[in-house]
Protein backbone atom coordinates (compact mmCIF):
# COMPACT_ATOMS: atom_id res chain seq x y z
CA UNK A 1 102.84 115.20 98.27
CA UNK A 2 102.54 111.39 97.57
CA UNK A 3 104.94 110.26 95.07
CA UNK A 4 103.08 109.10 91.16
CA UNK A 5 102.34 105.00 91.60
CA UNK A 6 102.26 103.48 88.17
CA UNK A 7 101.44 99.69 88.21
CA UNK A 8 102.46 97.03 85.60
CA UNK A 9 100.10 93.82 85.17
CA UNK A 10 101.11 91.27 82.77
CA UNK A 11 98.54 88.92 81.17
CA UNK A 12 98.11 86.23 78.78
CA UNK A 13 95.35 85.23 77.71
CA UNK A 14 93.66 86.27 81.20
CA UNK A 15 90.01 87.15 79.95
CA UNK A 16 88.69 85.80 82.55
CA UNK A 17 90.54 87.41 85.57
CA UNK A 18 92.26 90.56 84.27
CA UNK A 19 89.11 92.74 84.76
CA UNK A 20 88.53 92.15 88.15
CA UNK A 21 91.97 92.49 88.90
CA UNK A 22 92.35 95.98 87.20
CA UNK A 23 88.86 97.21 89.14
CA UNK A 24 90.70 96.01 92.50
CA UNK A 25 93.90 98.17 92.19
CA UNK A 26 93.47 100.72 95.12
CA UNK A 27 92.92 103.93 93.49
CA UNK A 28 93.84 105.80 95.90
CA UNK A 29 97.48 104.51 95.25
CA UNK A 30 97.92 103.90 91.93
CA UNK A 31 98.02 106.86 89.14
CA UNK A 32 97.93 104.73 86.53
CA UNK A 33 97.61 101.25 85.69
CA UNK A 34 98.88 99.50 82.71
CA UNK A 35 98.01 96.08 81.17
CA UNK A 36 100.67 94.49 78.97
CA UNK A 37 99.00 92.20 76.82
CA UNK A 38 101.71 89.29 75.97
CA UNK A 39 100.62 88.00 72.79
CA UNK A 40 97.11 86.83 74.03
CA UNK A 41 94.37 85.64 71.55
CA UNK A 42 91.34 85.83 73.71
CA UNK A 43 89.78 89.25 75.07
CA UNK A 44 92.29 90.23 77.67
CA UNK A 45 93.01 93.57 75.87
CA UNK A 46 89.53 94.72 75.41
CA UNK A 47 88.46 93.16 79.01
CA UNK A 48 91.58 95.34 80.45
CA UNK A 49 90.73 98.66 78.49
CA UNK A 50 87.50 98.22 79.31
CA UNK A 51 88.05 97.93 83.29
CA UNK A 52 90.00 101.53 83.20
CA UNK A 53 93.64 100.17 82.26
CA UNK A 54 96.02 101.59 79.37
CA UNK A 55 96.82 98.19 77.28
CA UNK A 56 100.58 97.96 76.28
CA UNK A 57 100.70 95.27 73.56
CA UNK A 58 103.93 93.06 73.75
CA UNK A 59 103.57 90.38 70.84
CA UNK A 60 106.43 88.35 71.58
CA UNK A 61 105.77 86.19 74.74
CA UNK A 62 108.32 86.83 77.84
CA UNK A 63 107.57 87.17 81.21
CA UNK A 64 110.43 89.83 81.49
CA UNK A 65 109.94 91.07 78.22
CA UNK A 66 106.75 91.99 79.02
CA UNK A 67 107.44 93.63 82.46
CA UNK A 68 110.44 95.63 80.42
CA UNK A 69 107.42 96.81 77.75
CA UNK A 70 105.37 98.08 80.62
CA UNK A 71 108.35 99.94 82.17
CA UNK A 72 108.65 101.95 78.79
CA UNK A 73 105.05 102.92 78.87
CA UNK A 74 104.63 104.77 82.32
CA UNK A 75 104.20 108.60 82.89
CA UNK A 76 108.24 110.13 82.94
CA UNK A 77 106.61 111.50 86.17
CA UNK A 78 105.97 108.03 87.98
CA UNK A 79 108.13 107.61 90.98
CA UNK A 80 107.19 103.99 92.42
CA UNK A 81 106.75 100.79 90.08
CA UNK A 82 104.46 98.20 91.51
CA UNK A 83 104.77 94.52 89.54
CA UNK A 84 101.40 92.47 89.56
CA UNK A 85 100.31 89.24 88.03
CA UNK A 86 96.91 89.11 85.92
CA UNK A 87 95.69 86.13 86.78
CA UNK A 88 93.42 86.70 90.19
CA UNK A 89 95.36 85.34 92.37
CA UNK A 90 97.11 88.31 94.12
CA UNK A 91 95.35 90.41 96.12
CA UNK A 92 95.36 94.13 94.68
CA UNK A 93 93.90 95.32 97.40
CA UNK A 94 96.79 94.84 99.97
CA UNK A 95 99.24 96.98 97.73
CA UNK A 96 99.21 99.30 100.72
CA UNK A 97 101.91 96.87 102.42
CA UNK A 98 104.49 97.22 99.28
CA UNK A 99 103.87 101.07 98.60
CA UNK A 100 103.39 102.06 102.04
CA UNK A 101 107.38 101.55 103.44
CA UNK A 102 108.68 103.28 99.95
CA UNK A 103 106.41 106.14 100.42
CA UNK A 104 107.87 106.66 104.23
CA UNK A 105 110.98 106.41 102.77
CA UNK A 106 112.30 103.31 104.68
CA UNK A 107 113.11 101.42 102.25
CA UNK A 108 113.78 101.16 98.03
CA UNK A 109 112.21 97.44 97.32
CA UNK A 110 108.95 95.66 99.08
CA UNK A 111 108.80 91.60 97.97
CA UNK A 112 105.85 90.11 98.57
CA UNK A 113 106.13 86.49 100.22
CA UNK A 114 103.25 84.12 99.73
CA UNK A 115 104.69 81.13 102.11
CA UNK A 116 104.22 84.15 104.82
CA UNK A 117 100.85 85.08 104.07
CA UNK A 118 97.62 83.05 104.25
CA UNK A 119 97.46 80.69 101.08
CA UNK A 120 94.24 78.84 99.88
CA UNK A 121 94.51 75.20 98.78
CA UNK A 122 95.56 75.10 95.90
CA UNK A 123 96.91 78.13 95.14
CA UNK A 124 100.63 77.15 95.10
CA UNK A 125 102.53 73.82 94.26
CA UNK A 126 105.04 72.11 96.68
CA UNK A 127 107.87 72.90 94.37
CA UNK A 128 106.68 76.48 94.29
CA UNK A 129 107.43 77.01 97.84
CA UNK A 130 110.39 74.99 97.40
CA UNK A 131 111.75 76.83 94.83
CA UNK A 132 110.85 80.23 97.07
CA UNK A 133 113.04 78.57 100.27
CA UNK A 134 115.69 77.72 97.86
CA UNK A 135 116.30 81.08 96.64
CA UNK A 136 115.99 82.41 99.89
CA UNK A 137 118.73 80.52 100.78
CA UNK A 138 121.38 81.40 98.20
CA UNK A 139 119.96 85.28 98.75
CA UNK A 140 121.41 84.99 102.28
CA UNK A 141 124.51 82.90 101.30
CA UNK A 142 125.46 85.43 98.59
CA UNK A 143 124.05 88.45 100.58
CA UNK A 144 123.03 88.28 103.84
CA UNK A 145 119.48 89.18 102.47
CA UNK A 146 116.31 87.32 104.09
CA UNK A 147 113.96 86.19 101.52
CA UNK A 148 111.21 83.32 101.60
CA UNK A 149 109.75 83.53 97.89
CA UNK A 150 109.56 85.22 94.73
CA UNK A 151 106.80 86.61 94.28
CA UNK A 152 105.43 88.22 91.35
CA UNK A 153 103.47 91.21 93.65
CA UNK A 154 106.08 93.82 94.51
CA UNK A 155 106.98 97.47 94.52
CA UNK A 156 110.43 99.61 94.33
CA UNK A 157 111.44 103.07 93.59
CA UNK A 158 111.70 104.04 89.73
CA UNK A 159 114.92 105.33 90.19
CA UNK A 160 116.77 102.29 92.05
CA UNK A 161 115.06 100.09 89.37
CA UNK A 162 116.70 102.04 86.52
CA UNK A 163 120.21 101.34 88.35
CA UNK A 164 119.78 97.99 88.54
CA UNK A 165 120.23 97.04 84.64
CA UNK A 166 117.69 94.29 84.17
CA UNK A 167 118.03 92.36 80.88
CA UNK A 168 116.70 89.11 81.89
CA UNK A 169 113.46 88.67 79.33
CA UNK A 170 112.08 85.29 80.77
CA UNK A 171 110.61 83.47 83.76
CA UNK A 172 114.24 84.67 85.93
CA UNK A 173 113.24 88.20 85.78
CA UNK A 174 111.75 88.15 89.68
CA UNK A 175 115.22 86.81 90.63
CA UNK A 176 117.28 88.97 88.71
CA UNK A 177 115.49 91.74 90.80
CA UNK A 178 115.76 90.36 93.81
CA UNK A 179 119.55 89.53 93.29
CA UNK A 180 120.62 92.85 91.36
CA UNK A 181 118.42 94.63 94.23
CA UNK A 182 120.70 92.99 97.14
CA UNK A 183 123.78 93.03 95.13
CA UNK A 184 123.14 97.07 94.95
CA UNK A 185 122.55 97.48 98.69
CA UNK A 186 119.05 98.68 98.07
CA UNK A 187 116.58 98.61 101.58
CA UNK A 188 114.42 95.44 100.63
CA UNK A 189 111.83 94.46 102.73
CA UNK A 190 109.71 91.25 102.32
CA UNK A 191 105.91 91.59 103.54
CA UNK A 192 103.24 88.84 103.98
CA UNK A 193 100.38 88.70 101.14
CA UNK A 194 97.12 86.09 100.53
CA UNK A 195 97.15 84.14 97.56
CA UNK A 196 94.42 82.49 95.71
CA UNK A 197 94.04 80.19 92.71
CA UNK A 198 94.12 82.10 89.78
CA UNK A 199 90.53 83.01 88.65
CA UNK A 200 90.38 80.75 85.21
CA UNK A 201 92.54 79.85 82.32
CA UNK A 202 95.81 77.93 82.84
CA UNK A 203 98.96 78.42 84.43
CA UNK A 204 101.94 79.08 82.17
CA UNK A 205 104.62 77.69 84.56
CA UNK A 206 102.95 75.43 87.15
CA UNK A 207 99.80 74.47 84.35
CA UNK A 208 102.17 72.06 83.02
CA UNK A 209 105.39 70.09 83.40
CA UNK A 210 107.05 71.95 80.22
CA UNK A 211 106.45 75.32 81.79
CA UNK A 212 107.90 74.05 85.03
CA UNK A 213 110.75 72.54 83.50
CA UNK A 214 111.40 75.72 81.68
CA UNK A 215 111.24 78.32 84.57
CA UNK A 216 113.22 76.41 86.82
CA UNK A 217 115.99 76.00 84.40
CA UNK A 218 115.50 79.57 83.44
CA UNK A 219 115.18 80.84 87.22
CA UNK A 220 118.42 78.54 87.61
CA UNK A 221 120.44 79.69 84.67
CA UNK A 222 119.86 83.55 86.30
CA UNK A 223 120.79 82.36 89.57
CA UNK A 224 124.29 81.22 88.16
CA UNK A 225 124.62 84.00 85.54
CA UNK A 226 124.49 86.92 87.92
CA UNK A 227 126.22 84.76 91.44
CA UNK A 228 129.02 84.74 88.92
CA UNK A 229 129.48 88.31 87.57
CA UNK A 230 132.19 90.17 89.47
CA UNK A 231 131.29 93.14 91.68
């Protein structure tokens, strides 16, 4: 019997995007889909409802926040999280790759990498994929674990998730998955995904040099914070 698939998107202010990405989520894989609407004031709520998603309303903005709201909406059945951006430019339709090697039971956690897959013009800043080497780097220094980006599109098993005690309520929260996951032992595997521009509005992080500046020092701050706590 396939396992329950719940999927998490987070969006603000995503009008313009978040329908078409809820109408590309494979149905076939996911049993439910939620939309976490992070404080938006445009239509991104009634776009999302209206494209067959259950909204989640999170007022106070937080990437992790948000993600954490999500998790405390899904079915008590659902047995596989998947994690997905609202802003068009992941691919819903390859969430085969991430759910497919949890569902065979080879391994707990599927990262998507971007820098592996094909990437439009555009679609990623040079100190995005900078930033994705970097970590990858300090992932194998710390432990042994290959890695190439963060990326936002991902999957893992409800109950290794639970384990892993995520607090982090900002931009770190993809790292603090990543290093909890690897820190835990869990079977991560990183697969190639296409990436896009997103499909309108603004980036929060790489739209402007404040919301750079602020997710590298928070990705950085999580880095340290959790390298540091004993085992």
């Amino acid at each position: 019997m396939k396992p329950i698939v719940s999927v998490i998107i987070v969006a603000l202010n995503e009008e313009a995007a978040i329908g078409e990405v809820v109408r590309k989520v494979p149905r076939d894989i996911a049993d439910e889909i939620i939309v976490v609407d992070n404080g938006s004031t445009d239509r991104t709520a009634e776009v999302a409802a209206a494209a067959g998603a259950r909204v989640v309303t999170e007022p106070k903005h937080g990437y992790g926040r948000a993600f954490q709201a999500g998790l405390r909406s899904i079915s008590p059945d659902c047995e596989i999280v998947v994690f997905l951006d609202g802003d068009g430019s992941d691919y819903p339709e390859m969430m085969n790759r991430l759910v497919e090697p949890i569902i065979e039971g080879t391994h707990d956690f599927v990262v998507s990498s971007r820098t592996r897959g094909r990437r439009e013009r555009g679609s990623m800043n040079w100190h995005q994929v900078f930033a994705g080497y970097m970590i990858g780097f300090f992932l194998r220094l710390l432990y042994g674990v290959h890695s190439t980006d963060m990326g936002p599109f991902r999957a893992i098993r409800r109950d290794a998730l639970e384990s892993l005690g995520m607090r982090e309520e900002t931009y770190g929260w993809p790292l603090e998955m990543q290093m909890r996951a690897a820190r835990a032992g869990l079977r991560i595997l990183e697969v190639p995904v296409d990436y896009r521009p997103r499909a309108g509005g603004q980036s929060k992080i790489a739209g402007t040099v404040r919301g750079s500046v602020l997710a590298a020092t928070r990705i950085l701050l999580t880095l340290a914070r959790i390298a540091m706590e004993p085992r």
